[in-house]
Protein backbone atom coordinates (compact mmCIF):
# COMPACT_ATOMS: atom_id res chain seq x y z
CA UNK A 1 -44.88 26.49 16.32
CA UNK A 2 -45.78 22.96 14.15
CA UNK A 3 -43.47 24.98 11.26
CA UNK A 4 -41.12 25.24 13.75
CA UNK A 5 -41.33 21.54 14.93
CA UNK A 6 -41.31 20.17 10.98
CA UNK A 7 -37.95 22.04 10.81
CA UNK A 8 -36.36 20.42 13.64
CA UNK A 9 -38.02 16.98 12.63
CA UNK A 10 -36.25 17.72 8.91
CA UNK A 11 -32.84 18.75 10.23
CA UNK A 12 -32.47 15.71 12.41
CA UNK A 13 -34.28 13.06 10.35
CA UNK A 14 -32.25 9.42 9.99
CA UNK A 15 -32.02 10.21 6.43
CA UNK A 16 -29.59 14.00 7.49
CA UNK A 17 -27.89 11.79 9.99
CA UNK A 18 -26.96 8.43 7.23
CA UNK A 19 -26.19 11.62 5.45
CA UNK A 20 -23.40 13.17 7.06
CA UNK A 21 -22.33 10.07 9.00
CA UNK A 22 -21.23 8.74 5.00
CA UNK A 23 -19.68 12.12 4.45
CA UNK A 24 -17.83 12.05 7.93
CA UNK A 25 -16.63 8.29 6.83
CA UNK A 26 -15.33 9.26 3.15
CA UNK A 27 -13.55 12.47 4.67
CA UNK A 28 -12.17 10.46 7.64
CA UNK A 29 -10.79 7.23 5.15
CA UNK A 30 -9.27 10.16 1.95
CA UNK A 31 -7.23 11.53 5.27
CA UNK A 32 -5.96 7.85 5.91
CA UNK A 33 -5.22 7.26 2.68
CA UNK A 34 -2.84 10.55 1.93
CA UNK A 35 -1.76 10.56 4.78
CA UNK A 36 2.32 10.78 4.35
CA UNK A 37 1.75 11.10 0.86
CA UNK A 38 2.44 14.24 -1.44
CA UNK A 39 -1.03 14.60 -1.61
CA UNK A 40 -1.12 15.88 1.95
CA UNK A 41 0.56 19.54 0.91
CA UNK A 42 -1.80 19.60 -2.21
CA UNK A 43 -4.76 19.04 0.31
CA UNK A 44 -2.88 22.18 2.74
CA UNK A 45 -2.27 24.03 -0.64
CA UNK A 46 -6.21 23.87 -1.87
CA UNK A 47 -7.72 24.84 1.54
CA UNK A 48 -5.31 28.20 1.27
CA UNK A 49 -6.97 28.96 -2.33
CA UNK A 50 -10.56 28.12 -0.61
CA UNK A 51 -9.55 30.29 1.99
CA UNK A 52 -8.30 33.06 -0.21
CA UNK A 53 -11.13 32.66 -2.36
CA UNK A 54 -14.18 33.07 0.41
CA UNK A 55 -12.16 36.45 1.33
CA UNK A 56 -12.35 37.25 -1.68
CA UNK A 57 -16.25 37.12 -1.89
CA UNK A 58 -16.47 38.63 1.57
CA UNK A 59 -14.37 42.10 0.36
CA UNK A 60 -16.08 41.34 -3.22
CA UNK A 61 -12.60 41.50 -4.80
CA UNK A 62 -14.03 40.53 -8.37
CA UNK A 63 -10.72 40.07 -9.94
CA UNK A 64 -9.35 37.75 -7.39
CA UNK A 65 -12.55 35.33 -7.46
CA UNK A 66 -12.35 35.16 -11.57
CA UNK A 67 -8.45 34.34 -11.00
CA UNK A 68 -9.10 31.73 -8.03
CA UNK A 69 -12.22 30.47 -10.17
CA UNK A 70 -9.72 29.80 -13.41
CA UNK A 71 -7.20 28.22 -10.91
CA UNK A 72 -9.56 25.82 -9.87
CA UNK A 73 -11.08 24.55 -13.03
CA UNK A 74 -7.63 24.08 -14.36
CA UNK A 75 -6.07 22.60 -11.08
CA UNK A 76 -8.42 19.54 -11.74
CA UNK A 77 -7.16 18.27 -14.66
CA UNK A 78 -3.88 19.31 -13.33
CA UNK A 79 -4.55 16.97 -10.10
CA UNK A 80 -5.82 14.45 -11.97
CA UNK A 81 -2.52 14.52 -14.31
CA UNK A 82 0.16 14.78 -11.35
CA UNK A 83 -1.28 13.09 -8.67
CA UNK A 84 -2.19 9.96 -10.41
CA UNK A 85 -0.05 7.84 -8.13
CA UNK A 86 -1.81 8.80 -5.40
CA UNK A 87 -5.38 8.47 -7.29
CA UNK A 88 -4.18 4.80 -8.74
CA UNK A 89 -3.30 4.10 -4.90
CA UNK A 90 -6.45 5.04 -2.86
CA UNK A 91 -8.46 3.22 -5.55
CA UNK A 92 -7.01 0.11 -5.67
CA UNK A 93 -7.38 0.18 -1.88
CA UNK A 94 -10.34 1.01 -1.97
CA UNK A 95 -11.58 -2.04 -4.72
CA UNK A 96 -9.88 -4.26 -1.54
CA UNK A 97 -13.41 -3.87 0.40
CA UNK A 98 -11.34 -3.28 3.60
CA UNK A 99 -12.73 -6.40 6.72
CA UNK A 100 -14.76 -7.69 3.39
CA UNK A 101 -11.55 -9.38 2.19
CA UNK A 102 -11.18 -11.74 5.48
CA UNK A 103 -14.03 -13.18 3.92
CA UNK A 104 -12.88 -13.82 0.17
CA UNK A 105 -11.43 -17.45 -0.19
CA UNK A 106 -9.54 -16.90 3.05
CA UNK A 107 -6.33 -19.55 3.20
CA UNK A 108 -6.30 -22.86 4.90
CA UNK A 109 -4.54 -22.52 8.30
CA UNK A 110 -2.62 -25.55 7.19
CA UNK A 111 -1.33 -23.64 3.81
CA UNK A 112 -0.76 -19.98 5.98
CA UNK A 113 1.48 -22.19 8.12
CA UNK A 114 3.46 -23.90 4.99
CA UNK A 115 3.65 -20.75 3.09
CA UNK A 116 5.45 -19.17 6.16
CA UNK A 117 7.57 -21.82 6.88
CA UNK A 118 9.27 -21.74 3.25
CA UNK A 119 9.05 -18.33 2.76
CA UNK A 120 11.63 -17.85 6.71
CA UNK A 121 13.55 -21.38 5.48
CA UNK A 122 14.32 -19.25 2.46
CA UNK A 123 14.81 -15.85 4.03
CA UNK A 124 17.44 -17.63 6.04
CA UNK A 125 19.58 -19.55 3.51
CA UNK A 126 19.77 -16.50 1.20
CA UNK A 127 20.37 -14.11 4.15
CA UNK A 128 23.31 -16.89 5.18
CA UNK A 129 24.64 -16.88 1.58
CA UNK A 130 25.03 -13.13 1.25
CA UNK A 131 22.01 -12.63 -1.16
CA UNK A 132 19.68 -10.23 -1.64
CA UNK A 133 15.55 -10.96 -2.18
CA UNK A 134 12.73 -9.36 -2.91
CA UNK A 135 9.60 -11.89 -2.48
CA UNK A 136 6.30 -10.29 -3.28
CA UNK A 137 3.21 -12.37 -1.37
CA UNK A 138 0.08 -12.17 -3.33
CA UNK A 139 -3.20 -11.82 -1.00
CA UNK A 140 -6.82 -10.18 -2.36
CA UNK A 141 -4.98 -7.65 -4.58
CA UNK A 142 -4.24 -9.56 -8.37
CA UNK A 143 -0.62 -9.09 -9.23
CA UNK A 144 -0.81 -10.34 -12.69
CA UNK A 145 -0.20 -6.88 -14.01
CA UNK A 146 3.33 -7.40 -12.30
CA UNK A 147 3.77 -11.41 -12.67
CA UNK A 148 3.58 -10.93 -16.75
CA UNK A 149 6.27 -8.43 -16.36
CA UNK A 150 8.91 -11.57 -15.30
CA UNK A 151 9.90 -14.52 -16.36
CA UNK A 152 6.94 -17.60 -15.85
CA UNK A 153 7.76 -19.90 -12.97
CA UNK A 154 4.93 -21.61 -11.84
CA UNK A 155 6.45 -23.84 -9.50
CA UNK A 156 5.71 -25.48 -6.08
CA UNK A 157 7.04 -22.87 -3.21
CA UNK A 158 9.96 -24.06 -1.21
CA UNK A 159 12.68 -22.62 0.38
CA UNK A 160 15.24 -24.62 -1.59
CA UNK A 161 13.86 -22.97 -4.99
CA UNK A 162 13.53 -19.86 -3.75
CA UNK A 163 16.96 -19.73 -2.60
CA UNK A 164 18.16 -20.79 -6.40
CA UNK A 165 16.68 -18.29 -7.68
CA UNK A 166 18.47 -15.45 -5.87
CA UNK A 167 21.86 -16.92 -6.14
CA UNK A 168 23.86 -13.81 -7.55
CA UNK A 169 25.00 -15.76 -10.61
CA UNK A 170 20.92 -17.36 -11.54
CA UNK A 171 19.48 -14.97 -14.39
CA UNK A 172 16.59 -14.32 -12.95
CA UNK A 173 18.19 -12.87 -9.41
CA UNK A 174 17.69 -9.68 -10.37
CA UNK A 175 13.67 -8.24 -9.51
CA UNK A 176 10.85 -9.78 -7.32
CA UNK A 177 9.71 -13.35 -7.04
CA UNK A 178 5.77 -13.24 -7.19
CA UNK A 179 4.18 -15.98 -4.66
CA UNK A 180 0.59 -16.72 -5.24
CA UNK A 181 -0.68 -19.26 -2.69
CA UNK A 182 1.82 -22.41 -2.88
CA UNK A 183 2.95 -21.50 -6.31
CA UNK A 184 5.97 -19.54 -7.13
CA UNK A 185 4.42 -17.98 -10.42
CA UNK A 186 7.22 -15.38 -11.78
CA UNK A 187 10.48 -14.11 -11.16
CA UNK A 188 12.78 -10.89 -12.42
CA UNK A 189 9.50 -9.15 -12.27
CA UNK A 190 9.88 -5.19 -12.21
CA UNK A 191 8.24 -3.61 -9.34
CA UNK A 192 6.81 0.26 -8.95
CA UNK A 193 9.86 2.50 -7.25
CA UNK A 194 7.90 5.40 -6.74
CA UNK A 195 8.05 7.19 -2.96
CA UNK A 196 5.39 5.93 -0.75
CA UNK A 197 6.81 8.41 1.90
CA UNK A 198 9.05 11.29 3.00
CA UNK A 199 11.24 8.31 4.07
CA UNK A 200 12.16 5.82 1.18
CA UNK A 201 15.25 7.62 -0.05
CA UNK A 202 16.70 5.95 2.98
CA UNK A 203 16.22 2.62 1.50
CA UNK A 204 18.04 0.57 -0.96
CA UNK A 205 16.17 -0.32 -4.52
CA UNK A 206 14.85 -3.37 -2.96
CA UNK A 207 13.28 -2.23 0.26
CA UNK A 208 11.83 1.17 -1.82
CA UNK A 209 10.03 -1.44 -4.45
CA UNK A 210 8.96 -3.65 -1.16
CA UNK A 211 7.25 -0.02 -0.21
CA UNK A 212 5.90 0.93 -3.00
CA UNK A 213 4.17 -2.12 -3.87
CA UNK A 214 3.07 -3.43 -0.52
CA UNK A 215 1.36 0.68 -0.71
CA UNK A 216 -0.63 -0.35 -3.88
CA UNK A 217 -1.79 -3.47 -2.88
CA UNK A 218 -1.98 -5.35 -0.03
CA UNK A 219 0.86 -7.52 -0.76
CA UNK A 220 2.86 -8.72 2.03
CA UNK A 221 6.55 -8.58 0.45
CA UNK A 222 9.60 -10.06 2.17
CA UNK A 223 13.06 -8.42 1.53
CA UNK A 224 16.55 -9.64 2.23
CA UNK A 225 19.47 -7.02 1.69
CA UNK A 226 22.88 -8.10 0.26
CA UNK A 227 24.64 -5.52 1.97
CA UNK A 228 23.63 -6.00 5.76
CA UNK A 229 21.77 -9.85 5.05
CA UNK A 230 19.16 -8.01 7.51
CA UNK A 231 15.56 -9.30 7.22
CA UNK A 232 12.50 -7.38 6.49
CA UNK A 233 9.06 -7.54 5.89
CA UNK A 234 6.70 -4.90 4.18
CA UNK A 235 3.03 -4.81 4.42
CA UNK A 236 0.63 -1.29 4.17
CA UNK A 237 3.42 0.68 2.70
CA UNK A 238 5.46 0.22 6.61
CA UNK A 239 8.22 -1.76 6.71
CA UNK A 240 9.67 -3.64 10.05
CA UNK A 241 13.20 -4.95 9.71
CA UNK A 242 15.52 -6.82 12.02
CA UNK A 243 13.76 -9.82 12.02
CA UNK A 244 15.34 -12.82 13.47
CA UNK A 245 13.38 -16.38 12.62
CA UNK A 246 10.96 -15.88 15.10
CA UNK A 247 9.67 -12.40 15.13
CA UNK A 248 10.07 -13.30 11.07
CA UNK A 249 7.66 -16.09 11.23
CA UNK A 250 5.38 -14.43 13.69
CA UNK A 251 4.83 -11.39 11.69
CA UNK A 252 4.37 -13.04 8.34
CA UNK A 253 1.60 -15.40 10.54
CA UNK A 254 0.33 -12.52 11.53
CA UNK A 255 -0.15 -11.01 8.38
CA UNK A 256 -1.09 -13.67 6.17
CA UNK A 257 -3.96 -14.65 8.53
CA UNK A 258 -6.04 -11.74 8.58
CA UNK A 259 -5.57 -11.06 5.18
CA UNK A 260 -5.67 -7.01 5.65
CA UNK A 261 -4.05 -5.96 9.40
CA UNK A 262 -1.15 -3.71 8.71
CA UNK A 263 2.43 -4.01 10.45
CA UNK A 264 2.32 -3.62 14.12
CA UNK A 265 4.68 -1.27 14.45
CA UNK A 266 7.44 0.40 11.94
CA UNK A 267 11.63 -0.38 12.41
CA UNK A 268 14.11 1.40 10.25
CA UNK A 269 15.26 -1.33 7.88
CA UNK A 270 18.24 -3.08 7.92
């Protein structure tokens, strides 16, 4: 009976439970973080192998296990290899510390509230002058690897700049504008375009860079199209378009307050 009782106390100690509560947290946050990716059919595709493979052992079918054994040693290199989107992705959202970041130099309320009210002065003009925009907002995730790939601005943020710089005949319409605080600090930068989700061949170049980036970090990016003038903004790889001044400048208030809280809900860009 006491071996009986040490069992029990070593199957339920705090130690088993901190145990598989971190294991229950890692599996829980990998399934948020492919979730609508491609990695979500590789994940479907591996547990058929696993599945395969303990049948295998069951009915001892040797020459099946050494086949599904092979498969899997070279399927890790070969995940590693195709999938490194996806790897580069969960990583770099996972360096962002999740609720941690509220608390890294959060903004002034005061600077939130100027940042917003060039960034929907400027949506509007270029949206009213037929332009198209792509304005990348720089939070806890560095963007210098992206910034470097433009031309140096480093200028004050207002509306009235912004809007110069997507007039169709400036040089430097063409890419993203890179906003860091109140600076404007590139523009023409080149952006990611790779598919965030089964979704983004129904967007235009602009609105599938807005995607991809805002995926990778947790950039809030603002997008104006040329063809409809429609507004959008894209945060957490979502994107919410058909925004009017207000809903524009309550979003981006929104967003740029808590540092981290994804879109509240997902529109079909426009």
């Amino acid at each position: 009976m006491p071996l009986i009782g040490d069992l029990r106390f070593q199957c339920c100690g705090w130690n088993n439970v901190l145990d598989i509560a971190i294991v229950a947290i890692f599996i829980y946050y990998v399934l948020v973080l492919i979730r609508g990716t491609r990695a979500v059919q590789l994940l479907l595709g591996v547990l058929i192998l696993v599945g395969i493979y303990g049948l295998a052992v069951l009915l001892h079918l040797q020459v099946t296990q050494i086949v599904l054994q092979a498969v899997f040693v070279f399927g890790l290199t070969a995940i590693v290899v195709v999938f490194q989107p996806e790897l580069r992705r969960a990583l770099g959202q996972l360096g962002q510390l999740g609720p941690l970041n509220r608390l890294l130099a959060p903004l002034p309320e005061e600077e939130v509230e100027h940042i917003v009210d060039e960034l929907v002065r400027s949506a509007l003009l270029i949206s009213e002058a037929k332009h198209g925009a792509l304005v990348v907002v720089e939070r806890a995730t560095g963007l210098q690897d992206y910034s470097e790939t433009g031309v140096p601005v480093n200028g004050k943020l207002t509306a009235e700049l912004l809007a110069s710089i997507f007039m169709t005949r400036s040089p430097l319409h063409d890419g993203a504008v890179i906003v860091r605080g109140e600076t404007i600090v590139a523009a023409a930068c080149l952006l990611p375009l790779e598919d965030t989700q089964d979704r983004s061949h129904r967007y235009g170049m602009r609105h599938r860079a807005a995607l991809s980036i805002s995926a990778q970090t947790d950039a809030v990016v603002v997008v104006v199209s040329e063809e409809t003038q429609g507004i959008s903004v894209a945060s957490n790889g979502r994107m919410i378009g058909g925004l009017d001044e207000e809903r524009l400048r309550r979003v981006l208030l929104s967003l740029l307050r808590s540092r981290i809280q994804p879109l509240p809900f997902r529109s079909k860009a426009s």
